[in-house]
C-alpha atoms as a PDB file:
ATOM      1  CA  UNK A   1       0.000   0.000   0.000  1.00  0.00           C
ATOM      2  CA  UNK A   2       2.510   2.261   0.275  1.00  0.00           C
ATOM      3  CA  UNK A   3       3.190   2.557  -3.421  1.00  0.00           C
ATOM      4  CA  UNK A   4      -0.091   3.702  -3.983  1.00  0.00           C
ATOM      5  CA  UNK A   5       0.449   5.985  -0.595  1.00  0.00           C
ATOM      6  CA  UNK A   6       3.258   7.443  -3.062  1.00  0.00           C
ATOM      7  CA  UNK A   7       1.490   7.765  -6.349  1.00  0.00           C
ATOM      8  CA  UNK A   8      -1.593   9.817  -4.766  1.00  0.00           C
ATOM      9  CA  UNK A   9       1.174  12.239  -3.083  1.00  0.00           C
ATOM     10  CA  UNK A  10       3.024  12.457  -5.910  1.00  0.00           C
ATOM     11  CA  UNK A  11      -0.095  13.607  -7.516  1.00  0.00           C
ATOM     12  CA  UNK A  12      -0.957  15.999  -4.881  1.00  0.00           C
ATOM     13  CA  UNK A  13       2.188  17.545  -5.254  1.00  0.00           C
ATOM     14  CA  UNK A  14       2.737  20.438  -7.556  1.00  0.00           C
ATOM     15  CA  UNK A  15       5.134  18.856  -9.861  1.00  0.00           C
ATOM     16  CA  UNK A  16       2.428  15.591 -10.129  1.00  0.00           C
ATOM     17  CA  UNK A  17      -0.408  18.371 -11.033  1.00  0.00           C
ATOM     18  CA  UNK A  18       1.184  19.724 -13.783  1.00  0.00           C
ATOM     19  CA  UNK A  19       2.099  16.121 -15.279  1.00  0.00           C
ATOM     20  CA  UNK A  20      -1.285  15.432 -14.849  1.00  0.00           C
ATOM     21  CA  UNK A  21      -2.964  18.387 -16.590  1.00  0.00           C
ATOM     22  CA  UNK A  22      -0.442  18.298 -19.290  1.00  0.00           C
ATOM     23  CA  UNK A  23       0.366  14.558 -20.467  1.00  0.00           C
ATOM     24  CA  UNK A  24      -2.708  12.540 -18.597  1.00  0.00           C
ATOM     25  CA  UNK A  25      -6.096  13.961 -18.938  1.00  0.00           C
ATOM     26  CA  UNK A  26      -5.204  14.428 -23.224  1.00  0.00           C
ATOM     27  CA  UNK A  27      -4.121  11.087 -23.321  1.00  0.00           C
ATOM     28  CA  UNK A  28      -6.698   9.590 -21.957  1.00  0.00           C
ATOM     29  CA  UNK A  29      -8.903  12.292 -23.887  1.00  0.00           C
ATOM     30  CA  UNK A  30      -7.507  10.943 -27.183  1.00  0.00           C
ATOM     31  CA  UNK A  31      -7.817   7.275 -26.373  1.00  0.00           C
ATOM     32  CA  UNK A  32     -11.612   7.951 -25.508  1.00  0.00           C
ATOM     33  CA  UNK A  33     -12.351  10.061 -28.846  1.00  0.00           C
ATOM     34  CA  UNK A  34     -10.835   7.393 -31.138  1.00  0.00           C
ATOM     35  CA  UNK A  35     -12.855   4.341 -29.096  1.00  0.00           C
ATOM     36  CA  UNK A  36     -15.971   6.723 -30.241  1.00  0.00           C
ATOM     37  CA  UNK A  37     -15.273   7.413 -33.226  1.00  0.00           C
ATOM     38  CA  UNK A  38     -14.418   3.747 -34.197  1.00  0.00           C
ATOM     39  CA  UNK A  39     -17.572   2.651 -33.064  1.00  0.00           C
ATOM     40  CA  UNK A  40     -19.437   5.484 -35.121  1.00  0.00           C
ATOM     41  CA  UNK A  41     -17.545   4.114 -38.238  1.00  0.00           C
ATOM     42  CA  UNK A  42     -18.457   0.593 -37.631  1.00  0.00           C
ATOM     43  CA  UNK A  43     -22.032   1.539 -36.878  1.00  0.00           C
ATOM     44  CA  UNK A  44     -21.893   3.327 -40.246  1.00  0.00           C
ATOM     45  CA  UNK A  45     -20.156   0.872 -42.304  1.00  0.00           C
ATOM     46  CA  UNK A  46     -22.562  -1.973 -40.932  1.00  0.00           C
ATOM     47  CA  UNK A  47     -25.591   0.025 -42.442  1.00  0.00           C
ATOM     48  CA  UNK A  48     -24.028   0.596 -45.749  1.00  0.00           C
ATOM     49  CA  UNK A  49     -23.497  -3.123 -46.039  1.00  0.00           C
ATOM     50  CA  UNK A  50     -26.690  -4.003 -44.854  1.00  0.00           C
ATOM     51  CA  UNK A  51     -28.315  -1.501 -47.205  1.00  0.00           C
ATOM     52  CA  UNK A  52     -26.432  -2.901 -50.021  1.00  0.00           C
ATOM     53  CA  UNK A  53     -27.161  -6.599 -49.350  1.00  0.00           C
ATOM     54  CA  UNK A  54     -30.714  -5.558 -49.101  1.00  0.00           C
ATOM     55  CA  UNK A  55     -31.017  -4.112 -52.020  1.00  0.00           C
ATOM     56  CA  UNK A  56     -29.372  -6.893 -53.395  1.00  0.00           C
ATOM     57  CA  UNK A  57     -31.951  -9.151 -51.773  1.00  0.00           C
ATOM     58  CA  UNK A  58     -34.846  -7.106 -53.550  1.00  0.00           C
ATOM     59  CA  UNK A  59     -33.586  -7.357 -56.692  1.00  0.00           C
ATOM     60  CA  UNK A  60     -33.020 -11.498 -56.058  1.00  0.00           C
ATOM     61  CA  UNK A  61     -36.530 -11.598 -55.062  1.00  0.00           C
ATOM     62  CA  UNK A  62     -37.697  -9.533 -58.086  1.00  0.00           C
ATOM     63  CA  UNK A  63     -35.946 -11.703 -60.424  1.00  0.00           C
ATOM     64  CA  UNK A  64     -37.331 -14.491 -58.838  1.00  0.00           C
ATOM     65  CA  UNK A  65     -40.758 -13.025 -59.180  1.00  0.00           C
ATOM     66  CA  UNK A  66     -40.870 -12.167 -62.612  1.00  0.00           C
ATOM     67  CA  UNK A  67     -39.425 -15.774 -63.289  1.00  0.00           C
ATOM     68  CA  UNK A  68     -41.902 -16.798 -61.532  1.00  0.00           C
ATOM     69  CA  UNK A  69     -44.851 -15.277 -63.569  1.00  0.00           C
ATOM     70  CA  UNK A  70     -43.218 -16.684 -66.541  1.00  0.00           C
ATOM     71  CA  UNK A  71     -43.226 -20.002 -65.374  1.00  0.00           C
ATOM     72  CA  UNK A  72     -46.762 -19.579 -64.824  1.00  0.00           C
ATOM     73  CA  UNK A  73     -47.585 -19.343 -68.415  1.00  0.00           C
ATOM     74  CA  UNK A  74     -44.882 -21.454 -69.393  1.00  0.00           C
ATOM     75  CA  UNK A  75     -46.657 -23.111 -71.864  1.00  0.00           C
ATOM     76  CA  UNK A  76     -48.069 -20.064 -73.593  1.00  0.00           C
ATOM     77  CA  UNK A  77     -44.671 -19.015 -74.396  1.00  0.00           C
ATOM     78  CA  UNK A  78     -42.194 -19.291 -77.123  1.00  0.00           C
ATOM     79  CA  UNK A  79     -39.117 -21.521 -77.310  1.00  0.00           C
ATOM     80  CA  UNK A  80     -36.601 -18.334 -77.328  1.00  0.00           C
ATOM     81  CA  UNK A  81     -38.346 -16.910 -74.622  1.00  0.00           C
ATOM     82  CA  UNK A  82     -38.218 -20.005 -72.446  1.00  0.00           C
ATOM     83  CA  UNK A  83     -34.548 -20.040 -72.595  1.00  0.00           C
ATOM     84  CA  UNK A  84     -34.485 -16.527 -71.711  1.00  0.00           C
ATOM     85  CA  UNK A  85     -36.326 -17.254 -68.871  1.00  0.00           C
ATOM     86  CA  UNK A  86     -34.207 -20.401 -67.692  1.00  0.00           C
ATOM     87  CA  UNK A  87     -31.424 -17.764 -67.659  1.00  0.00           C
ATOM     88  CA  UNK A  88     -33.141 -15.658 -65.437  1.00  0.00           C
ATOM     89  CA  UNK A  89     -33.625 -18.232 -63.220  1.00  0.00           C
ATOM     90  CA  UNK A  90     -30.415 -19.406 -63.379  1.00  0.00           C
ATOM     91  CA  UNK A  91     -29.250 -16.206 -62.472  1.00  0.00           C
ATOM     92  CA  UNK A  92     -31.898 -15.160 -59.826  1.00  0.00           C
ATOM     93  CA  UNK A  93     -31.233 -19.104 -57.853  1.00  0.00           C
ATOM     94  CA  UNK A  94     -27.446 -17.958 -57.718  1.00  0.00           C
ATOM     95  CA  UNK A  95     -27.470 -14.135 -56.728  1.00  0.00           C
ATOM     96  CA  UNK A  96     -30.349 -15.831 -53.752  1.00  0.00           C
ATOM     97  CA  UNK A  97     -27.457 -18.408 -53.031  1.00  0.00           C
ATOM     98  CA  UNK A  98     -24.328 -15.959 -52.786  1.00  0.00           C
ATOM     99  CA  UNK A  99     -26.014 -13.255 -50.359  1.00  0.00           C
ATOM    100  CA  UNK A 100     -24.460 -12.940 -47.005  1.00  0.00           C
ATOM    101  CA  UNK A 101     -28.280 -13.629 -45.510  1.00  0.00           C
ATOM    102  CA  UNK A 102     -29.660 -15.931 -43.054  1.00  0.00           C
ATOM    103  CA  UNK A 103     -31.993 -19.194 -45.122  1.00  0.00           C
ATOM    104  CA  UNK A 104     -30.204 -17.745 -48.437  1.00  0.00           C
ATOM    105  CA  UNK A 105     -29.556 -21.277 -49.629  1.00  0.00           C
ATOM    106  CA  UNK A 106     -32.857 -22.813 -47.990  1.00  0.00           C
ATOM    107  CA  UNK A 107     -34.936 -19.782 -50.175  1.00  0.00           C
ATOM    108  CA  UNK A 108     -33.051 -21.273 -53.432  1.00  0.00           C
ATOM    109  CA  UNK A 109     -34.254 -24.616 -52.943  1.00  0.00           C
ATOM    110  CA  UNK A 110     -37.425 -23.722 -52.255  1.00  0.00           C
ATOM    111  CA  UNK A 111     -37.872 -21.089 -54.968  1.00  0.00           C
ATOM    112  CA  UNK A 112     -36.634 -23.737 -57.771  1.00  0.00           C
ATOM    113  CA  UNK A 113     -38.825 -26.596 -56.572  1.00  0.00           C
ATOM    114  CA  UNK A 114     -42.044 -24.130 -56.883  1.00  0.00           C
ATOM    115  CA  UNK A 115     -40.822 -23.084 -59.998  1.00  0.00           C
ATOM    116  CA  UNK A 116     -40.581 -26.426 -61.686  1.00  0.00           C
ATOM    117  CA  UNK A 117     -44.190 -27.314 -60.052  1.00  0.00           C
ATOM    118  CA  UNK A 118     -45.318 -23.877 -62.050  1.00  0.00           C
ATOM    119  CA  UNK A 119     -43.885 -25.084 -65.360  1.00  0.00           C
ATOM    120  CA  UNK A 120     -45.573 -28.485 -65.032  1.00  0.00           C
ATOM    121  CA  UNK A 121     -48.991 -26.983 -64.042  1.00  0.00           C
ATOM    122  CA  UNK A 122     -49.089 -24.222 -66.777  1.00  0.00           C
ATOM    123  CA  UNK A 123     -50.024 -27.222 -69.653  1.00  0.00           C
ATOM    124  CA  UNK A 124     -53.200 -27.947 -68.482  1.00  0.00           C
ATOM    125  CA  UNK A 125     -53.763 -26.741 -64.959  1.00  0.00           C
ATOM    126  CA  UNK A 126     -53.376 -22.606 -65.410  1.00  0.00           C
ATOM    127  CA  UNK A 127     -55.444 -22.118 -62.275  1.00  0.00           C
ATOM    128  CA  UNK A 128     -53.315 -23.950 -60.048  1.00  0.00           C
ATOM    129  CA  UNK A 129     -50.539 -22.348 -61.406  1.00  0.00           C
ATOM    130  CA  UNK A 130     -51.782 -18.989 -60.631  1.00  0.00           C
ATOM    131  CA  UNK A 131     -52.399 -20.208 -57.187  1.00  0.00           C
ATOM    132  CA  UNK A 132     -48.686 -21.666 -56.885  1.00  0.00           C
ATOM    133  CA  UNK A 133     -47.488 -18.104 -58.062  1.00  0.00           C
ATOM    134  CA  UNK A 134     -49.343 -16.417 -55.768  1.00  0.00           C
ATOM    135  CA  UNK A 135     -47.934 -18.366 -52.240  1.00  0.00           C
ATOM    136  CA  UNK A 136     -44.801 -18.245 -54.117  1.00  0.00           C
ATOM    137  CA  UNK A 137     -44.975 -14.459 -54.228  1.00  0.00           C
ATOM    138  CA  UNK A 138     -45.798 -14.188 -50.248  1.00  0.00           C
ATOM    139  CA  UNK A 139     -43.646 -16.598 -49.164  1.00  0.00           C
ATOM    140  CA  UNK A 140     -40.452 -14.950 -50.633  1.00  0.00           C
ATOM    141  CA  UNK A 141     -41.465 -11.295 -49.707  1.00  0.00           C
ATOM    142  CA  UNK A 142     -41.861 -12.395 -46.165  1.00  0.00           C
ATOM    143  CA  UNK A 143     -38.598 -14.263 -46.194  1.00  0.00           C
ATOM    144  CA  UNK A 144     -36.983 -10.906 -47.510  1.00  0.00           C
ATOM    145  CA  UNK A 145     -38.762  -8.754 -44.751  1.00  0.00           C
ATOM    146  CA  UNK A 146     -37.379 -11.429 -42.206  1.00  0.00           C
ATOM    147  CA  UNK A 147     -34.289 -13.653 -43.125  1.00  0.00           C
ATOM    148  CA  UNK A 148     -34.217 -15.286 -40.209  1.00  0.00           C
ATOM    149  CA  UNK A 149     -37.428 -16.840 -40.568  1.00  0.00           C
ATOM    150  CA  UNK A 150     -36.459 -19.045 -43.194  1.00  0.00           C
ATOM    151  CA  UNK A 151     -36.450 -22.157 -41.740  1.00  0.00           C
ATOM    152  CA  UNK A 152     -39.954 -21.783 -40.666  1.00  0.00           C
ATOM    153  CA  UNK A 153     -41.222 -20.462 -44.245  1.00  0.00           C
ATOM    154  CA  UNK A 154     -39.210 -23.302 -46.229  1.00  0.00           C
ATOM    155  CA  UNK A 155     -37.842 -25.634 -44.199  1.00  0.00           C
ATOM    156  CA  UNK A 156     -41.111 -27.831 -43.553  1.00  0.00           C
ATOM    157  CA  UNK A 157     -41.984 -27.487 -47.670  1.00  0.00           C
ATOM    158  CA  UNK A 158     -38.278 -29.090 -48.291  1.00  0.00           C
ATOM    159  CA  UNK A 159     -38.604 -31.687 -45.821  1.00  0.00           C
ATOM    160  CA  UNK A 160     -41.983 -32.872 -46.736  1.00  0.00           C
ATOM    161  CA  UNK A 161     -40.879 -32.445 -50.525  1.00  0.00           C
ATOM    162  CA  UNK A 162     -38.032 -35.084 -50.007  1.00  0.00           C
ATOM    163  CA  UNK A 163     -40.467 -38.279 -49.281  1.00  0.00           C
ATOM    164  CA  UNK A 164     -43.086 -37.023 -52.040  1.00  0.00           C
ATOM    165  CA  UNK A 165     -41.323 -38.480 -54.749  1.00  0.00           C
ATOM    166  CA  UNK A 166     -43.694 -40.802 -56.170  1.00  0.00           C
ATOM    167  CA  UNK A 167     -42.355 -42.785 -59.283  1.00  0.00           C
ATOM    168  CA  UNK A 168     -45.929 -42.431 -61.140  1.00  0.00           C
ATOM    169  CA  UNK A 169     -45.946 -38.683 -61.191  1.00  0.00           C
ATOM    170  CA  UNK A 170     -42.531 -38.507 -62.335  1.00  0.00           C
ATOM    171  CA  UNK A 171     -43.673 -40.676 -65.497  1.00  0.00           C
ATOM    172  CA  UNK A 172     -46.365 -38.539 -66.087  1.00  0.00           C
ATOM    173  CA  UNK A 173     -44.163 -35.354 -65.627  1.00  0.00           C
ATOM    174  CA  UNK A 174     -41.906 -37.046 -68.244  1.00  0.00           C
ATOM    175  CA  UNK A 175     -44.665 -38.125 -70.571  1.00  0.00           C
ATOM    176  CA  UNK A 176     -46.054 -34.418 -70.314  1.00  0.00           C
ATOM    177  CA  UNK A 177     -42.957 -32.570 -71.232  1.00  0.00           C
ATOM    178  CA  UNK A 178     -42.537 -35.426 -74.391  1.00  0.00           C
ATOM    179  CA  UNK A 179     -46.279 -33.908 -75.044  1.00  0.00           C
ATOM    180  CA  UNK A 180     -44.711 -29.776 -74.879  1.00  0.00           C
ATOM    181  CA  UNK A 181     -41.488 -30.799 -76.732  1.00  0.00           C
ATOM    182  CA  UNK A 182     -43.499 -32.416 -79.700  1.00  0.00           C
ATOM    183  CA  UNK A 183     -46.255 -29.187 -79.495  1.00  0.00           C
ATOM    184  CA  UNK A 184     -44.168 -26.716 -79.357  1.00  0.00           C
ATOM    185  CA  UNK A 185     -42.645 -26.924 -83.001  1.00  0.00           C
ATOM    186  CA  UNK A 186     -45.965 -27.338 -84.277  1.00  0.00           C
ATOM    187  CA  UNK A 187     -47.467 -24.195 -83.263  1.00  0.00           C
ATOM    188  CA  UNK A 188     -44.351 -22.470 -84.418  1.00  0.00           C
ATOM    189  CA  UNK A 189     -44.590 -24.152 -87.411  1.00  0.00           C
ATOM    190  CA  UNK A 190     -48.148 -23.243 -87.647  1.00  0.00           C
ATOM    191  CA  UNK A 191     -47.777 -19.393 -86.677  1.00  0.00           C
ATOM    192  CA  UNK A 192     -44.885 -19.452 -89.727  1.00  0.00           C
ATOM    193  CA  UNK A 193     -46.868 -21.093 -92.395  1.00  0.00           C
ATOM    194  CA  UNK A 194     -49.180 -18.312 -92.924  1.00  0.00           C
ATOM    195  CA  UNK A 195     -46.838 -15.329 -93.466  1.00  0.00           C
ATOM    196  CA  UNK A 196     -44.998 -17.631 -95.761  1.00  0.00           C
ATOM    197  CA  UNK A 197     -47.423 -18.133 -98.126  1.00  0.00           C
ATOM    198  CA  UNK A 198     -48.507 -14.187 -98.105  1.00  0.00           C
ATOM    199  CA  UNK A 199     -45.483 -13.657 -98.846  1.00  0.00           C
ATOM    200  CA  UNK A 200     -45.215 -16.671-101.930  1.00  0.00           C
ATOM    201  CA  UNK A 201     -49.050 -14.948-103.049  1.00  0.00           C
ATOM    202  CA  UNK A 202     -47.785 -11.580-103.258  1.00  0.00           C
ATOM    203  CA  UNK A 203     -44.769 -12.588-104.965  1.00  0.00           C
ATOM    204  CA  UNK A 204     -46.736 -14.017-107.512  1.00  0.00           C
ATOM    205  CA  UNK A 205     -49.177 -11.533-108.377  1.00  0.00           C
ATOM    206  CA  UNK A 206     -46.101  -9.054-108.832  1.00  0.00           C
ATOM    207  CA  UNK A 207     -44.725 -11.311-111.365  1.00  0.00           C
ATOM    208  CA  UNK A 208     -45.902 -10.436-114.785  1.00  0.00           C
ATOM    209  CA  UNK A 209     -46.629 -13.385-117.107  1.00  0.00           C
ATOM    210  CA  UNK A 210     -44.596 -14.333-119.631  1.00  0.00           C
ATOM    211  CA  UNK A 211     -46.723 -14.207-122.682  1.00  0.00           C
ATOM    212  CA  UNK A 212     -48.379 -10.765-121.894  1.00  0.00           C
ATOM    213  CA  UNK A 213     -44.983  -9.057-121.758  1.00  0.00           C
ATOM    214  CA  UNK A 214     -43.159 -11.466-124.048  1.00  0.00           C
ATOM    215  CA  UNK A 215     -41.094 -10.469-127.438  1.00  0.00           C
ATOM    216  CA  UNK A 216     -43.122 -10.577-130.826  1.00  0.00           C
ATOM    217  CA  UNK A 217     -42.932 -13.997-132.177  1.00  0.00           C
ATOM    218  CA  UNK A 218     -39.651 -15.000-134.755  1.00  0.00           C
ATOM    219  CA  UNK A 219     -42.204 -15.828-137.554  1.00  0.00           C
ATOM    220  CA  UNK A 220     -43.424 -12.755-138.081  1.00  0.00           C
ATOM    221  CA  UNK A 221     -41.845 -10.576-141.036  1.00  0.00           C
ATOM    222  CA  UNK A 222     -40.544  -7.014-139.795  1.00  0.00           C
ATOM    223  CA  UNK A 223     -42.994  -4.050-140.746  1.00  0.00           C
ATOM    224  CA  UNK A 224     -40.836  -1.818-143.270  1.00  0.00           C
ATOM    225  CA  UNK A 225     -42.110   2.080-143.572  1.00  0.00           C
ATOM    226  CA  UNK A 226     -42.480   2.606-147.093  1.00  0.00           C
ATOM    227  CA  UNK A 227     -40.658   5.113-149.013  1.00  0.00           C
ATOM    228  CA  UNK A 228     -41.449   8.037-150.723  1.00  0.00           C
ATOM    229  CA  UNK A 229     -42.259   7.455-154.781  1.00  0.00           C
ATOM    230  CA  UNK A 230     -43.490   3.803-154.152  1.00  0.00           C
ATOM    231  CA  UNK A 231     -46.834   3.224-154.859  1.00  0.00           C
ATOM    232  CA  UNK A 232     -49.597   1.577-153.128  1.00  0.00           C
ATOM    233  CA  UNK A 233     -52.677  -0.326-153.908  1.00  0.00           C
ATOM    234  CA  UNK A 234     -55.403   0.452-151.736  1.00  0.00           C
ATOM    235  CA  UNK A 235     -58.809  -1.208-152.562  1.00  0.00           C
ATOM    236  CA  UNK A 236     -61.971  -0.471-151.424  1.00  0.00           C
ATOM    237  CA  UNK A 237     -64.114  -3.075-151.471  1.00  0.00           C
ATOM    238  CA  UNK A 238     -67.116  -2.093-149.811  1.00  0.00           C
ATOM    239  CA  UNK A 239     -67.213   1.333-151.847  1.00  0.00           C
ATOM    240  CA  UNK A 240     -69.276   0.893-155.049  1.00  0.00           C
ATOM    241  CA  UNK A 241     -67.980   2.738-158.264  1.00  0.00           C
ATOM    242  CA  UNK A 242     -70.337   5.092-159.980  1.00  0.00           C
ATOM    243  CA  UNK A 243     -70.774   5.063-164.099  1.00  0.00           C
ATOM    244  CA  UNK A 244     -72.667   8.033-165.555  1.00  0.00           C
ATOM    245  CA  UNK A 245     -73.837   6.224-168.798  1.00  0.00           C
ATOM    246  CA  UNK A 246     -75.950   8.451-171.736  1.00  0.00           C
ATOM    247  CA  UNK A 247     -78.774  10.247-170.750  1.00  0.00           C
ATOM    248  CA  UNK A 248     -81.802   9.214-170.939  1.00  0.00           C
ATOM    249  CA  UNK A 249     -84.883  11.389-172.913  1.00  0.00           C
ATOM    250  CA  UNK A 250     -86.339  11.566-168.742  1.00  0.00           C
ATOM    251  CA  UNK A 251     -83.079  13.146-167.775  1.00  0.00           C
ATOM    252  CA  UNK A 252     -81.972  10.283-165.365  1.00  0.00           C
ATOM    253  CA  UNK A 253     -78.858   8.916-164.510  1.00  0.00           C
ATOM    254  CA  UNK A 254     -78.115   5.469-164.285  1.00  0.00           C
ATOM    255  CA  UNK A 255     -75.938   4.098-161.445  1.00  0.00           C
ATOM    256  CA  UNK A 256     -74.892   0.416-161.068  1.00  0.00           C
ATOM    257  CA  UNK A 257     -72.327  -1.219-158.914  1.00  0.00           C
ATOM    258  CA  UNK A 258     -69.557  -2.780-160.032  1.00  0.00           C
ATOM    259  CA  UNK A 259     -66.340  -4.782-158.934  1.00  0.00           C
ATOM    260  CA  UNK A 260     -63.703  -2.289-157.015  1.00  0.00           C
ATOM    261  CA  UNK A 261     -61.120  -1.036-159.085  1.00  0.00           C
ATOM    262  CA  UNK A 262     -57.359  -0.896-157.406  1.00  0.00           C
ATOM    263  CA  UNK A 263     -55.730   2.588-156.730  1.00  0.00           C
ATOM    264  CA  UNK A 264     -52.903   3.603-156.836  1.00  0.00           C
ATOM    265  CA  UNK A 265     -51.344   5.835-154.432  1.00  0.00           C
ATOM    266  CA  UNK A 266     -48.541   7.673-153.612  1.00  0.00           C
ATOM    267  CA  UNK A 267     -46.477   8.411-150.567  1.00  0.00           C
ATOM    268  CA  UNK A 268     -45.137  12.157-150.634  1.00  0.00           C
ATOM    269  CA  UNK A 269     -42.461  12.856-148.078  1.00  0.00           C
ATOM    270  CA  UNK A 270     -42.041  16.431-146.833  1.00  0.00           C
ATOM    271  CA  UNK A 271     -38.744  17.538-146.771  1.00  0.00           C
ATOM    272  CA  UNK A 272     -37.649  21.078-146.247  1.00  0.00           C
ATOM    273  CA  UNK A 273     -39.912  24.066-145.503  1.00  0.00           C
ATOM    274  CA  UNK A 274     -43.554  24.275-146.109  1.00  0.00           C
ATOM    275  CA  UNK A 275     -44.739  26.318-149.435  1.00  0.00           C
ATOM    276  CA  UNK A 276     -45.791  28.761-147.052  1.00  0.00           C
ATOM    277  CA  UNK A 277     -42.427  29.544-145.499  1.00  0.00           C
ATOM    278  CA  UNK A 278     -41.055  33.026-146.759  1.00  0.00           C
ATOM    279  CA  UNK A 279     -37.766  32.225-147.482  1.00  0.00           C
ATOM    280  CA  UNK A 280     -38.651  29.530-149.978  1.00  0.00           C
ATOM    281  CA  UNK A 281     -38.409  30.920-153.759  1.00  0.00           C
ATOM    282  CA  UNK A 282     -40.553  27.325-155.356  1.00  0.00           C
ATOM    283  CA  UNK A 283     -44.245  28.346-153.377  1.00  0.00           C
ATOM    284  CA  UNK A 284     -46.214  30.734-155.483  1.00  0.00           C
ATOM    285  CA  UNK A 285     -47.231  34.232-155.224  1.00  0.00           C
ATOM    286  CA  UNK A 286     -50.013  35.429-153.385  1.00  0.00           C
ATOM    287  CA  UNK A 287     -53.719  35.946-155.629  1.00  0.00           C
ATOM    288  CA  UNK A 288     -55.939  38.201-154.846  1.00  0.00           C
ATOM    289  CA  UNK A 289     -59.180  37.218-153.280  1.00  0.00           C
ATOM    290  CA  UNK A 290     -61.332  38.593-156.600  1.00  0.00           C
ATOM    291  CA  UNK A 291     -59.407  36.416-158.881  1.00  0.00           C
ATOM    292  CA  UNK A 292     -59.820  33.517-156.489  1.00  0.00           C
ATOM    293  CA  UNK A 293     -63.643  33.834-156.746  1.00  0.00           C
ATOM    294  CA  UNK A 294     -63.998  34.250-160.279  1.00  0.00           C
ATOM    295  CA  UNK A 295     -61.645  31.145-160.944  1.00  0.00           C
ATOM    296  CA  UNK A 296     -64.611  29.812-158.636  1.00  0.00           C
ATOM    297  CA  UNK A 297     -67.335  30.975-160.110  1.00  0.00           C
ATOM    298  CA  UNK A 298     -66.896  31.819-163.485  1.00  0.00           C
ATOM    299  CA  UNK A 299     -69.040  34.489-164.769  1.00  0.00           C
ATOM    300  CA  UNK A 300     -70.270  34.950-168.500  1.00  0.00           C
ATOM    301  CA  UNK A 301     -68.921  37.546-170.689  1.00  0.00           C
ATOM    302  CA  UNK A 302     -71.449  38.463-172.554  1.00  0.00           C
END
């Protein structure tokens, strides 16, 4: 005891004050400010991690949601689209599995059994399918509102899942998704066939035929114009030929038909100017109108 007798009057002295009030109390005034503001960061840094993983764990649960409503009308869908959606799935079951929360893996199992049990329902049992999606739905938004409570949500499903497996429903699960895999092409096939032969249809009405647009047969001779100074021979055969024969003491005029007579006729071709141009020195001179009429109408002398 005397030690400590020493210590308190060696702080009682003046020289122990001043040690004290100078080295001590900011010592231990440092130590105590970085103990507080270690735990400040920690209590920080644990909410930005927990923030992040549940964000994380919302956009999991999303992803297993939407697979989910896919699955539902799995057998509405097309064969691109359902391996799109196995790839969501894929990905959804292994973001679940690699978060840092409580019943992560347990949620996985349980999310992928329902899933498969929503693929096999959608061919001919749609309502129970919705009804699957539905208590698949809760049960994973309650497991992300409490993590801990997975065991309870899931753990009785997996348990009573593992002595279910009955060897008849497994052949009829096998014998159904035969049935899908032989369907499947057949609508596609179907929904393809139609816009093909539009498209064959329009094609051929596009197409012009052959013999409306075709070249002028090899058998037929070439049309040559004719040439100026050649003559033709142009009959008429419908247009009877008039004879005046001697008159008669009645004054008449006797008409009969007779056989059509060829004429000949000539092709003129224009070259040059017109007779009417000015410049041109063969067109004759202007007449007067009054010799015009009486070339017309002759008059008499006397």
């Amino acid at each position: 005891m005397e030690w400590v007798n020493g210590i308190l009057d060696w702080l009682g002295s003046p020289e122990g004050r001043r040690v004290t009030a100078s080295t001590i109390i900011p010592a231990i005034a440092i130590i105590v400010s970085g103990i507080i503001a270690g735990l400040i960061g920690r209590g920080s840094t644990k909410r930005v991690i927990a923030q992040y993983n549940r964000d994380a764990l919302t956009a999991a649960v999303q992803a297993l949601v939407l697979a989910g409503r896919k699955a539902a009308g799995w057998n509405a869908i097309g064969t691109i689209e359902r391996v799109q959606v196995d790839h969501l799935i894929g990905e959804a079951e292994t973001r679940i599995r690699l978060l840092p929360v409580p019943g992560a893996a347990l949620a996985a199992n349980w999310a992928a059994h329902q899933l498969e049990d929503m693929k096999r329902n959608s061919a001919g049992f749609s309502f129970q399918a919705q009804q699957t999606l539905a208590e698949y739905r809760d049960r994973l938004i309650a497991w992300s509102e409490k993590p801990r409570h997975a065991k309870k949500l899931f753990g009785a499903d997996l348990e009573r899942w593992k002595y279910e497996a009955d060897p008849a429903e497994q052949q009829l699960v096998a014998e159904q998704a035969h049935w899908e895999a032989e369907r499947t092409p057949e609508r596609e096939s179907a929904a393809v066939t139609p816009a093909t032969s539009t498209t064959a249809t329009v094609a051929r009405a596009e197409t012009p035929s052959r013999s409306a647009v075709g070249p002028m047969s090899s058998d037929e001779p070439p049309v040559t114009p004719p040439n100026a100074g050649t003559p033709l021979v142009v009959s008429t055969p419908f247009a009877p030929q008039l004879t005046t024969s001697t008159s008669s003491p009645g004054g008449e005029i006797d008409a009969r038909e007779s056989d059509p007579v060829p004429t000949q006729a000539f092709v003129v071709e224009h070259r040059g100017e017109s007779p009417s141009t000015p410049g041109d020195d063969s067109a004759p001179p202007p007449m007067p109108a009054q010799n015009v009429r009486d070339r017309i109408n002759p008059q008499d002398e006397n």
